[in-house]
N, C-alpha and C. Protein backbone atom coordinates (compact mmCIF):
# COMPACT_ATOMS: atom_id res chain seq x y z
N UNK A 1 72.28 104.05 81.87
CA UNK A 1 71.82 104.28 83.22
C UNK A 1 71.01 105.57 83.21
N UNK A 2 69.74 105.77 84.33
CA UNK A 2 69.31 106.83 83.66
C UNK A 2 69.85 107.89 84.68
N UNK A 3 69.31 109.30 84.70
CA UNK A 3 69.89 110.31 85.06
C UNK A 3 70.03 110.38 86.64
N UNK A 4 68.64 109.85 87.49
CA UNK A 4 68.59 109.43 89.04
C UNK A 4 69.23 108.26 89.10
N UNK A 5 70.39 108.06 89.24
CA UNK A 5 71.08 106.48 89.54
C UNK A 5 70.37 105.96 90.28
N UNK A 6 69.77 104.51 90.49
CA UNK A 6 69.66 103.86 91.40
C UNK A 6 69.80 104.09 92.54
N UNK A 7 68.89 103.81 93.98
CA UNK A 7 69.38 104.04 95.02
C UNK A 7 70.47 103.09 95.48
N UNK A 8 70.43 101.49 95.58
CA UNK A 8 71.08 100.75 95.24
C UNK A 8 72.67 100.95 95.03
N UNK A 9 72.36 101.46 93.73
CA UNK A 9 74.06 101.86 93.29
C UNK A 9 74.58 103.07 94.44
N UNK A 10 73.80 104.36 94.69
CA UNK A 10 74.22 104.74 95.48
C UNK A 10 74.47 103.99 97.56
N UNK A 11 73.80 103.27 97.42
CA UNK A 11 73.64 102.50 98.77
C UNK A 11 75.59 101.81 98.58
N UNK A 12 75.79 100.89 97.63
CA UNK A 12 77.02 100.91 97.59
C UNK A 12 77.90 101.55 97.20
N UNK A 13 78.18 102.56 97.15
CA UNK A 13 79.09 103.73 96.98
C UNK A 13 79.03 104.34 98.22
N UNK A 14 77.89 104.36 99.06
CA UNK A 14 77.98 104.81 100.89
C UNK A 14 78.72 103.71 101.25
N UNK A 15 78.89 102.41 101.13
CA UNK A 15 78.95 101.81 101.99
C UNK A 15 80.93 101.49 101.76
N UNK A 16 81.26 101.76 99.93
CA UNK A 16 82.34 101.92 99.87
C UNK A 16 83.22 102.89 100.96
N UNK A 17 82.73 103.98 101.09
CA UNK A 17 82.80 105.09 101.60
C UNK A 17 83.22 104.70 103.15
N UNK A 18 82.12 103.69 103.87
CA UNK A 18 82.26 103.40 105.24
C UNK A 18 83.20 102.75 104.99
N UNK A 19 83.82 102.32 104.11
CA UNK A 19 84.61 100.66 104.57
C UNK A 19 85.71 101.33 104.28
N UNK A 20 86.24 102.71 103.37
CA UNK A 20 87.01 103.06 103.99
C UNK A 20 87.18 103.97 105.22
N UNK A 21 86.54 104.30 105.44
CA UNK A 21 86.75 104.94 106.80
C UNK A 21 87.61 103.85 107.89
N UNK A 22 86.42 102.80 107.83
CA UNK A 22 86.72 102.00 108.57
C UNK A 22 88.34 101.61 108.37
N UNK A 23 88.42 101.43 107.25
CA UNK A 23 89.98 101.16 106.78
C UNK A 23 91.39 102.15 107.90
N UNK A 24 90.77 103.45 107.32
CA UNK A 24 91.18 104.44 107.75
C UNK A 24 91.45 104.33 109.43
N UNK A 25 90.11 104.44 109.52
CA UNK A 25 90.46 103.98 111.59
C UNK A 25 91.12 102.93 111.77
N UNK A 26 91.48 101.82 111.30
CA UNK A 26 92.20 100.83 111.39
C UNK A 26 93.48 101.00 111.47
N UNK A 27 93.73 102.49 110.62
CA UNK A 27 95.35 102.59 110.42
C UNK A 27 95.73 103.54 111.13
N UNK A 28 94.76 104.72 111.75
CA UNK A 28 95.23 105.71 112.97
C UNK A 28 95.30 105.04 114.13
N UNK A 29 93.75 103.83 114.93
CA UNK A 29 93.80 103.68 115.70
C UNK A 29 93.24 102.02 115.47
N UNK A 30 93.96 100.82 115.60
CA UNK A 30 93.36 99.34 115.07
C UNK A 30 92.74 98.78 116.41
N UNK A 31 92.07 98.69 116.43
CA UNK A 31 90.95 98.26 117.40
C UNK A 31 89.77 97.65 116.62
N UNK A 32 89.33 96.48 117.64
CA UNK A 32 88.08 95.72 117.41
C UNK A 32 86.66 96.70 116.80
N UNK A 33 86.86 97.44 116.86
CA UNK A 33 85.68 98.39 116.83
C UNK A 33 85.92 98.66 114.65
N UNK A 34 87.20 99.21 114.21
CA UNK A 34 87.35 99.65 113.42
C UNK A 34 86.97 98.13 112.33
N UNK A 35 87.49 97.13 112.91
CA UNK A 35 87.67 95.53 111.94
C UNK A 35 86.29 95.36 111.60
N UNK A 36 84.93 95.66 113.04
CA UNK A 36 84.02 95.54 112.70
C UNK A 36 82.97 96.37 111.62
N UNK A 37 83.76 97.69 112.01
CA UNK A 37 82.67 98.55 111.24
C UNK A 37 83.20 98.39 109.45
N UNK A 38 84.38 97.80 109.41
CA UNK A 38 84.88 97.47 108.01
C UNK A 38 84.07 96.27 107.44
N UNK A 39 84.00 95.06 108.12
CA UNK A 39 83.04 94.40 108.03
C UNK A 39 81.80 93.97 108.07
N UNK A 40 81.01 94.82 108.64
CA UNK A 40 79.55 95.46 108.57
C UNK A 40 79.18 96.21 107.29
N UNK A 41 80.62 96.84 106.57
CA UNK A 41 80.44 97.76 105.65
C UNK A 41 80.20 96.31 104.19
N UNK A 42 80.90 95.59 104.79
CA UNK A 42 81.29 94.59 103.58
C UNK A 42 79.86 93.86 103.45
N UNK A 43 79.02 93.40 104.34
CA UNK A 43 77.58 92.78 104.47
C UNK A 43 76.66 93.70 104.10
N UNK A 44 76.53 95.25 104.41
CA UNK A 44 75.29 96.04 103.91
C UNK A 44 75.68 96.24 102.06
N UNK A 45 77.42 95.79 101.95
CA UNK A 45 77.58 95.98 100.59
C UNK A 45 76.79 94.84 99.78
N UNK A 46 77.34 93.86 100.22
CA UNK A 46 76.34 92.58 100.01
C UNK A 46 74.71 92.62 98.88
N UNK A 47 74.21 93.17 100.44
CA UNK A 47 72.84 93.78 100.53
C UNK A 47 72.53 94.40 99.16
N UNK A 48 73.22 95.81 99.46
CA UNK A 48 72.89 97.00 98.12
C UNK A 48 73.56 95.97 96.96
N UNK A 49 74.17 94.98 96.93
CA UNK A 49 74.25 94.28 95.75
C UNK A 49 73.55 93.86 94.71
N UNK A 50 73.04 92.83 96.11
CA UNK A 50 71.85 92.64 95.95
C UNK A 50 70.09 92.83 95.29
N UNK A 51 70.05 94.23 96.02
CA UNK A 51 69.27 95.00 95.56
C UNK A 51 69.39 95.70 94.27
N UNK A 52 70.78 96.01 93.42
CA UNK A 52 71.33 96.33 92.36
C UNK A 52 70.71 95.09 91.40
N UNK A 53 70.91 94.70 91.24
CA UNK A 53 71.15 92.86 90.42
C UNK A 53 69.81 93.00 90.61
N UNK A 54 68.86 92.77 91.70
CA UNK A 54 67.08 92.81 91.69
C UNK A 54 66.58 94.03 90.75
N UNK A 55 67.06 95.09 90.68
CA UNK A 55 66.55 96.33 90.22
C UNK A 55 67.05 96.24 88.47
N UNK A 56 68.28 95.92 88.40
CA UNK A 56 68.78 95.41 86.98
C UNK A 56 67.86 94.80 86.24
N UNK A 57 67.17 94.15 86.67
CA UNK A 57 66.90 92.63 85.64
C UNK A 57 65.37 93.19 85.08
N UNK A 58 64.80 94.30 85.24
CA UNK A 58 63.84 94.90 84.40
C UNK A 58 64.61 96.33 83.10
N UNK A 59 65.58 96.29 83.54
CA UNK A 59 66.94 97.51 82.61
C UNK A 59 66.66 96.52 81.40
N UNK A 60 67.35 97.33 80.10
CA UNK A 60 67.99 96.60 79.17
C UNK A 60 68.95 97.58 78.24
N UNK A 61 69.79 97.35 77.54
CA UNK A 61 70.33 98.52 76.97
C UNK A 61 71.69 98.65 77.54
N UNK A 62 72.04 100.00 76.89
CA UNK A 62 73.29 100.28 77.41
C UNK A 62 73.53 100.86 79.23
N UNK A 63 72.37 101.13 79.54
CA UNK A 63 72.06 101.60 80.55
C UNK A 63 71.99 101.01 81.73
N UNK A 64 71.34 99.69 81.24
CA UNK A 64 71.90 98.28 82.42
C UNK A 64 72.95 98.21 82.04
N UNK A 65 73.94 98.22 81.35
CA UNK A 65 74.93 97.76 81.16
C UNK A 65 75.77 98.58 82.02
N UNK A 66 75.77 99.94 81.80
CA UNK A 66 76.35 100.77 82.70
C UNK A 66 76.25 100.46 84.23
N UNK A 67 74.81 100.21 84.38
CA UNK A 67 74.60 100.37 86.40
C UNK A 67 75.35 98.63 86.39
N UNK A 68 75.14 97.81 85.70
CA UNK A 68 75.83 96.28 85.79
C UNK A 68 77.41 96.43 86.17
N UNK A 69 77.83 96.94 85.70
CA UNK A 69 79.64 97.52 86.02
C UNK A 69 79.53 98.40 87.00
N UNK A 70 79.02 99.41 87.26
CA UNK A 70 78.81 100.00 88.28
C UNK A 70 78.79 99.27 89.48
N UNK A 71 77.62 98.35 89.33
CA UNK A 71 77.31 97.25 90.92
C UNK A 71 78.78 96.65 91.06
N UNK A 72 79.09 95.68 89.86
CA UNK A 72 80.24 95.09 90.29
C UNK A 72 81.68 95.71 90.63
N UNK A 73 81.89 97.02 90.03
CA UNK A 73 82.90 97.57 90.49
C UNK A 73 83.05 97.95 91.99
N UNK A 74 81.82 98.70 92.18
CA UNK A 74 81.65 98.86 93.50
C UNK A 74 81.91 97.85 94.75
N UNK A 75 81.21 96.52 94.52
CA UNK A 75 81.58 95.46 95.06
C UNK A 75 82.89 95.14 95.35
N UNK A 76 83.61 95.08 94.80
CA UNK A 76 85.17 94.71 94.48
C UNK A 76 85.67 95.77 95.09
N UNK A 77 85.33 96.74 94.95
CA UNK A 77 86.38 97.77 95.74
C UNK A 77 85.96 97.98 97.21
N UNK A 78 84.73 97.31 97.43
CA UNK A 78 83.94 97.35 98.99
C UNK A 78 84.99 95.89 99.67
N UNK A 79 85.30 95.18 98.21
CA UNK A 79 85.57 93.61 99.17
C UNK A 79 87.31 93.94 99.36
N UNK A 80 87.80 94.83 98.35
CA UNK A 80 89.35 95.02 98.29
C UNK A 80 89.80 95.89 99.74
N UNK A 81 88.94 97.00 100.15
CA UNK A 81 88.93 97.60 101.17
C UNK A 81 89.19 96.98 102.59
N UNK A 82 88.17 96.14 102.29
CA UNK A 82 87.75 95.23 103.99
C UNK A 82 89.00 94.63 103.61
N UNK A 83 89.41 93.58 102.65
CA UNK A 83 90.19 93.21 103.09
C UNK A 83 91.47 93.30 103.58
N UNK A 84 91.94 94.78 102.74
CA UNK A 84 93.32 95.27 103.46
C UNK A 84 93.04 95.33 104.96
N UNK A 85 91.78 95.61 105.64
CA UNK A 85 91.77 95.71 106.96
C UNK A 85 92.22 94.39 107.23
N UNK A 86 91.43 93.38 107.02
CA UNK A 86 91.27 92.04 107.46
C UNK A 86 92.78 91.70 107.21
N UNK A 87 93.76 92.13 106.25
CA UNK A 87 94.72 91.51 106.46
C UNK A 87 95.88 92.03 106.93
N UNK A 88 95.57 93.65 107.52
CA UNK A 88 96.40 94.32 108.10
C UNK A 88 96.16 93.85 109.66
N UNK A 89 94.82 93.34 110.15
CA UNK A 89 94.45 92.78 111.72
C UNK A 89 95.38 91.49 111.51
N UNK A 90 95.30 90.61 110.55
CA UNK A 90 96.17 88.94 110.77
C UNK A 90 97.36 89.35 110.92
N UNK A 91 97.66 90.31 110.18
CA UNK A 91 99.11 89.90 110.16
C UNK A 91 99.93 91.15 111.34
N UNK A 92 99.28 91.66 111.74
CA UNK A 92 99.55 92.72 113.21
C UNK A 92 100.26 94.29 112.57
N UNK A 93 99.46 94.70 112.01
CA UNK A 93 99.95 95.91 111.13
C UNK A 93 98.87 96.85 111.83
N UNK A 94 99.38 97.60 112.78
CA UNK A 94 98.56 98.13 113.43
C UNK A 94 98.66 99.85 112.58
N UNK A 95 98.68 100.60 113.50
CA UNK A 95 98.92 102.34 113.20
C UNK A 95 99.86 102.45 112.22
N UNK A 96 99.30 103.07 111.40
CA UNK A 96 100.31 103.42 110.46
C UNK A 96 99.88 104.78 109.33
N UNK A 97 100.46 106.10 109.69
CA UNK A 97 100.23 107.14 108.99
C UNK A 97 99.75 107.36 107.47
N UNK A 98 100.92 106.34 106.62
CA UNK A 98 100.63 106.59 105.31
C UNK A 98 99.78 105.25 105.15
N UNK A 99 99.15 104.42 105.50
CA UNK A 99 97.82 103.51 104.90
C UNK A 99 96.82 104.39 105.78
N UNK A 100 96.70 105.13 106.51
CA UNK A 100 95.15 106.17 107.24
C UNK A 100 95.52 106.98 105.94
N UNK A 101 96.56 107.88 105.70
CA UNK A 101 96.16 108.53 104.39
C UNK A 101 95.34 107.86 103.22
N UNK A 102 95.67 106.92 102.81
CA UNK A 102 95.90 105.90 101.74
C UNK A 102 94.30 105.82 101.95
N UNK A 103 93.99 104.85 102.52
CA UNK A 103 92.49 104.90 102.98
C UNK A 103 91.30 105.67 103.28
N UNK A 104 91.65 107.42 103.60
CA UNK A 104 91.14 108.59 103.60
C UNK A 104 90.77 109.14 102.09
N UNK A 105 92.11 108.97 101.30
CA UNK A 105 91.91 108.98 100.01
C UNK A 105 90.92 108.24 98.90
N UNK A 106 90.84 107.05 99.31
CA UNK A 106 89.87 106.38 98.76
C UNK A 106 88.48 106.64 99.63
N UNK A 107 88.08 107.15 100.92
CA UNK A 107 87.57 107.48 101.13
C UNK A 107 86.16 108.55 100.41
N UNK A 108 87.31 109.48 100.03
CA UNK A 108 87.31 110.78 99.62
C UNK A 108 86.43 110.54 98.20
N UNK A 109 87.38 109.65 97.49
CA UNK A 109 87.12 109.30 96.61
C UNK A 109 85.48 108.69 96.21
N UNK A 110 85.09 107.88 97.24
CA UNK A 110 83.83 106.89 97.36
C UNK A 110 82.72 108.11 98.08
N UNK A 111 83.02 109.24 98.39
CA UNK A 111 81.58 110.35 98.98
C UNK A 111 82.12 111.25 98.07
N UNK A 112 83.14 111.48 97.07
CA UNK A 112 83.10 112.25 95.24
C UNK A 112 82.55 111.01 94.49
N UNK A 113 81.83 109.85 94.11
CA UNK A 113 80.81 108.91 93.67
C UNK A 113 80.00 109.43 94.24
N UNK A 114 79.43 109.15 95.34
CA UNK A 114 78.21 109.13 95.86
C UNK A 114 77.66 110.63 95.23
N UNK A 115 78.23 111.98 95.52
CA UNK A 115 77.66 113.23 94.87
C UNK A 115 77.54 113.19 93.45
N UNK A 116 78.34 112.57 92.74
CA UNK A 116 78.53 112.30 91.24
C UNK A 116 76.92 111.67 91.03
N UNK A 117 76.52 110.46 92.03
CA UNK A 117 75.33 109.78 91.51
C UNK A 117 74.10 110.29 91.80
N UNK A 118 74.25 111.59 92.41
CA UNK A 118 73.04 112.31 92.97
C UNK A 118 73.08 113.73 91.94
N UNK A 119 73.37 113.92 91.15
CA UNK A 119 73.83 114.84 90.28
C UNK A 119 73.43 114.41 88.79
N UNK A 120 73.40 115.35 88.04
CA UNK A 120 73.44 115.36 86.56
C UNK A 120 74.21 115.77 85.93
N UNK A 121 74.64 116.13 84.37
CA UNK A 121 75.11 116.88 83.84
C UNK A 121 76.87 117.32 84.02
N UNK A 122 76.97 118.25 84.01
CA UNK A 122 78.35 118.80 84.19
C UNK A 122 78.48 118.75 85.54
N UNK A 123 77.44 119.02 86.96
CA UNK A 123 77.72 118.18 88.07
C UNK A 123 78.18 117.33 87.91
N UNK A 124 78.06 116.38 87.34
CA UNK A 124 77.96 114.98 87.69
C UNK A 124 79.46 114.57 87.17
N UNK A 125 79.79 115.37 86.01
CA UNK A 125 81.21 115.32 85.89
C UNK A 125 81.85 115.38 86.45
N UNK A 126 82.03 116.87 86.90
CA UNK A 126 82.83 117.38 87.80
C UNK A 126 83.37 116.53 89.02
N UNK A 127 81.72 115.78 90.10
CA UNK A 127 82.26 114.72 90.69
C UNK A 127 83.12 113.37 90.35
N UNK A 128 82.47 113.15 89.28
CA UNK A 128 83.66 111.73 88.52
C UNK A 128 84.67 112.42 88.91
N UNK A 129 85.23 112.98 88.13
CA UNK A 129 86.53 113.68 88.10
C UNK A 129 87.37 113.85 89.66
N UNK A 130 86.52 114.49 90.35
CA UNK A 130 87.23 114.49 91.62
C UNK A 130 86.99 113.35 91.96
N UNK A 131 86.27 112.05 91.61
CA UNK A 131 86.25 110.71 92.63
C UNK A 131 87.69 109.96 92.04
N UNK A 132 88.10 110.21 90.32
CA UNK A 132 89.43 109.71 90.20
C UNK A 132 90.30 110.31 90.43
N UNK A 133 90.47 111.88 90.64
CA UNK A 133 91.40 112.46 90.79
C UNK A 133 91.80 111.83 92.55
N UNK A 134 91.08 111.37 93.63
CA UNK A 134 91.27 110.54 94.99
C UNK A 134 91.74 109.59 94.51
N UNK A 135 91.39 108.58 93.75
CA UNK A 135 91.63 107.64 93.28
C UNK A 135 92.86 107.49 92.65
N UNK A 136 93.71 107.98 92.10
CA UNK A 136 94.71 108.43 91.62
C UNK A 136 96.03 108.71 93.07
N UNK A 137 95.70 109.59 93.81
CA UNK A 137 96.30 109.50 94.47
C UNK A 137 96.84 108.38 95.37
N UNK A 138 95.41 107.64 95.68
CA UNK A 138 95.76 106.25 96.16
C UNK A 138 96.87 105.22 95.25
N UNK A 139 96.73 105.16 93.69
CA UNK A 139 97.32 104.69 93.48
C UNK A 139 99.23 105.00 93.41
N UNK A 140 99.54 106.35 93.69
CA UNK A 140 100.53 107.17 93.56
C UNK A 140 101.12 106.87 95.27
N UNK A 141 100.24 106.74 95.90
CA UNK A 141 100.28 105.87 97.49
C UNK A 141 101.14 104.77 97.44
N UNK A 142 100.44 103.75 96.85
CA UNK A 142 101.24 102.30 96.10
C UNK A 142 102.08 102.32 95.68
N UNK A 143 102.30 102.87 94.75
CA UNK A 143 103.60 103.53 94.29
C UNK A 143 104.84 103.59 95.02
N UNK A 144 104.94 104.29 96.15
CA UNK A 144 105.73 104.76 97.07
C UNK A 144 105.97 103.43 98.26
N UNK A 145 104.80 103.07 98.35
CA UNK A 145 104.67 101.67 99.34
C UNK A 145 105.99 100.21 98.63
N UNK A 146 105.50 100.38 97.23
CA UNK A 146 106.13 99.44 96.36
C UNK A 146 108.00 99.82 96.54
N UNK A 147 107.96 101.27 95.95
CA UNK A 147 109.09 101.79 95.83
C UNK A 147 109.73 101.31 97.47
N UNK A 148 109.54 101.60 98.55
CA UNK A 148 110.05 101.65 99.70
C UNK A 148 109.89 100.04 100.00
N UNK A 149 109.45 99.23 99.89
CA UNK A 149 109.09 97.89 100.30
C UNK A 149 110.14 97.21 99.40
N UNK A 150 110.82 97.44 98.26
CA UNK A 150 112.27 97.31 97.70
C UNK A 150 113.35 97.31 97.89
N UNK A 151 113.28 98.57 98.85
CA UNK A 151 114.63 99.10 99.26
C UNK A 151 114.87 98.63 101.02
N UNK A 152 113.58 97.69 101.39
CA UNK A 152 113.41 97.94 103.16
C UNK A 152 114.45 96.02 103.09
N UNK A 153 114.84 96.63 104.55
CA UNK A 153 115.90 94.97 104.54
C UNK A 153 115.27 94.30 104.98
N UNK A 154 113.46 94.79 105.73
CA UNK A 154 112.50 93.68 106.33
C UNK A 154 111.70 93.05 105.52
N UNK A 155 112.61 92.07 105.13
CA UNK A 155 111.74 91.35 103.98
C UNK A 155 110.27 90.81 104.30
N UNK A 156 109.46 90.42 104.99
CA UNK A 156 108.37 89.84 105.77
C UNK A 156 107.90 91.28 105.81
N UNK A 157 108.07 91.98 106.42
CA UNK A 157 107.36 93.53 106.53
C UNK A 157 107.32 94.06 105.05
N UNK A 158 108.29 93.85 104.49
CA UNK A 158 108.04 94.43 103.08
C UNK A 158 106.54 93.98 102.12
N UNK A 159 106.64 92.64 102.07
CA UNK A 159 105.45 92.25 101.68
C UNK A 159 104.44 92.35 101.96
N UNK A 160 104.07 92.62 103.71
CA UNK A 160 102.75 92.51 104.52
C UNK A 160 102.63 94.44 103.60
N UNK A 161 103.07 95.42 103.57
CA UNK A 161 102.92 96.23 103.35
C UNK A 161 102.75 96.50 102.20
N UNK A 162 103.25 95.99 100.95
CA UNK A 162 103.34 95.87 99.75
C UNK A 162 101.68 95.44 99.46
N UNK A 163 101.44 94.01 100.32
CA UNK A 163 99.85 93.60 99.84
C UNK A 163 98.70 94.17 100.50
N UNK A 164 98.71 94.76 101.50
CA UNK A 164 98.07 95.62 101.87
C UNK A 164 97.62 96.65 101.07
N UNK A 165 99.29 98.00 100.68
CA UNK A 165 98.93 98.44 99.51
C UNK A 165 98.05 98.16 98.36
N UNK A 166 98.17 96.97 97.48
CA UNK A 166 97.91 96.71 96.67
C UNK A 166 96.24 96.08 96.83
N UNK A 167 96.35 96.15 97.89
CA UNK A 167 94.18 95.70 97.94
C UNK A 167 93.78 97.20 98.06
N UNK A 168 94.34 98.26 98.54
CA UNK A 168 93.68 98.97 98.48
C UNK A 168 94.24 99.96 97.37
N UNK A 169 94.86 99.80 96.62
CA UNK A 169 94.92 100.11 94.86
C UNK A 169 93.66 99.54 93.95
N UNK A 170 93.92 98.59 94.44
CA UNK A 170 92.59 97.40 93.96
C UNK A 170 91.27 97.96 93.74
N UNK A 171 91.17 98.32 95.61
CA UNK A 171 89.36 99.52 95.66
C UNK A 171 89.74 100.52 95.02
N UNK A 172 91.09 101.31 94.78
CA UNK A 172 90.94 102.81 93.67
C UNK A 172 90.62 102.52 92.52
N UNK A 173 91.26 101.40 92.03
CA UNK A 173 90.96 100.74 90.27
C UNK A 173 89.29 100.49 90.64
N UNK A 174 89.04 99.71 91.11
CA UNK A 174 87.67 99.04 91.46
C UNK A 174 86.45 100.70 91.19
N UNK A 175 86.89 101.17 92.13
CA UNK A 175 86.18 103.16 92.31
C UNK A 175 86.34 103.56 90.82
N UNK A 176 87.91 103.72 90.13
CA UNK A 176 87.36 104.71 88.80
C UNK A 176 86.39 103.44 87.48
N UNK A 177 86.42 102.31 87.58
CA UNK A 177 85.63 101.48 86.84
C UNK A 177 84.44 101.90 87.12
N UNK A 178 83.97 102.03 88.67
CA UNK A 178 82.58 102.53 88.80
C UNK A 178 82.60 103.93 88.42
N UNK A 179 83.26 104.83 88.09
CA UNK A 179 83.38 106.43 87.83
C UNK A 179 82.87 105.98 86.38
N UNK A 180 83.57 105.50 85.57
CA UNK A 180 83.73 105.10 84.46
C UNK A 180 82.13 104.93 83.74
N UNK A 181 81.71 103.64 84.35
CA UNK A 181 80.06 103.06 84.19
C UNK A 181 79.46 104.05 84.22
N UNK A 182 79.52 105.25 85.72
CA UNK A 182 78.57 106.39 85.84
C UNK A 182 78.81 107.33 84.91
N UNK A 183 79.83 107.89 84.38
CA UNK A 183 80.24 108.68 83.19
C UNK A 183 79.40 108.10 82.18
N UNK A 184 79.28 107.15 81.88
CA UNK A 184 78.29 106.30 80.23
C UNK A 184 76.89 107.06 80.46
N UNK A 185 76.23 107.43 81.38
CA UNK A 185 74.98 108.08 81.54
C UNK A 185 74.97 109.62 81.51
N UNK A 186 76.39 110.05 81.02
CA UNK A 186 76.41 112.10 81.08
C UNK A 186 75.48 111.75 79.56
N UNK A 187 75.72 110.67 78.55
CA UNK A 187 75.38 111.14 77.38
C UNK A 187 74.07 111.69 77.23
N UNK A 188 73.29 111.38 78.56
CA UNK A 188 71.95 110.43 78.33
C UNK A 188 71.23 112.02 78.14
């Protein structure tokens, strides 16, 4: 990948970014407003997909190969996002403190990418690093979700919370794969 990432790649890493937010507002305050802007996030992801995969197909090398994992990671963690919303709205999982953390975190995580891809060098590290070090936490989130969803006697609640968790573990794994791809271009 070369040293200016793609706009593209960065277009989905913003849009990761919105969809958690959106996530996020879903879990302080769940309203029609938050489901949509999660899902708006999921269609402009689409888009910058799109435009990734169009911009690819003149690459060759290790370098497409890099922004190629990049696009798709990103994707996956744009589609893992929305959907914890989408399945925290079905199943009536409204406010809830530790998934707004959970989701802030990956947040955090997806605008430490976005600076990572506007950067070079030991910048550019530095951001990886802080986009998994968010990322990490999310999964240490899960963790605790899992641990407590074991011990809870609401079996039906245990699970709605458990898979929730686990889509949005999904977008942290999904986030350091794309950290990962963007790291292959410090060599360059």
């Amino acid at each position: 990948m070369p040293r200016q990432t793609p706009e593209a790649l960065r277009g989905q890493a913003r849009t990761l970014a919105d969809a958690a937010s959106a996530a996020a507002d879903w879990f302080r305050r769940p309203d029609a407003a938050a489901l949509s802007a999660a899902r708006t996030a999921r269609l402009r992801a689409r888009g910058w997909r799109e435009d990734a995969v169009a911009a690819l197909r003149a690459g060759r090398g290790p370098a497409k190969a890099d922004a190629a994992d990049m696009s798709f990671a990103l994707r996956e963690a744009v589609e893992c996002a929305v959907a914890a919303v989408s399945d925290a709205a079905e199943w009536g999982v409204g406010a809830d403190a530790p998934f707004a953390a959970t989701a802030e975190a990956l947040r955090d995580g997806a605008k430490a990418l976005v600076r990572a891809a506007g950067a070079s060098g030991e910048k550019r590290a530095a951001w990886i690093v802080e986009s998994k070090r968010w990322a990490a936490v999310v999964e240490r989130r899960r963790r605790e979700e899992f641990r407590a969803a074991r011990e809870s006697a609401f079996f039906i609640e245990s699970v709605k919370r458990s898979e929730i968790a686990a889509r949005l573990s999904s977008a942290a794994e999904a986030l350091q794969q794309a950290c990962d791809a963007l790291a292959g271009s410090l060599a360059e």
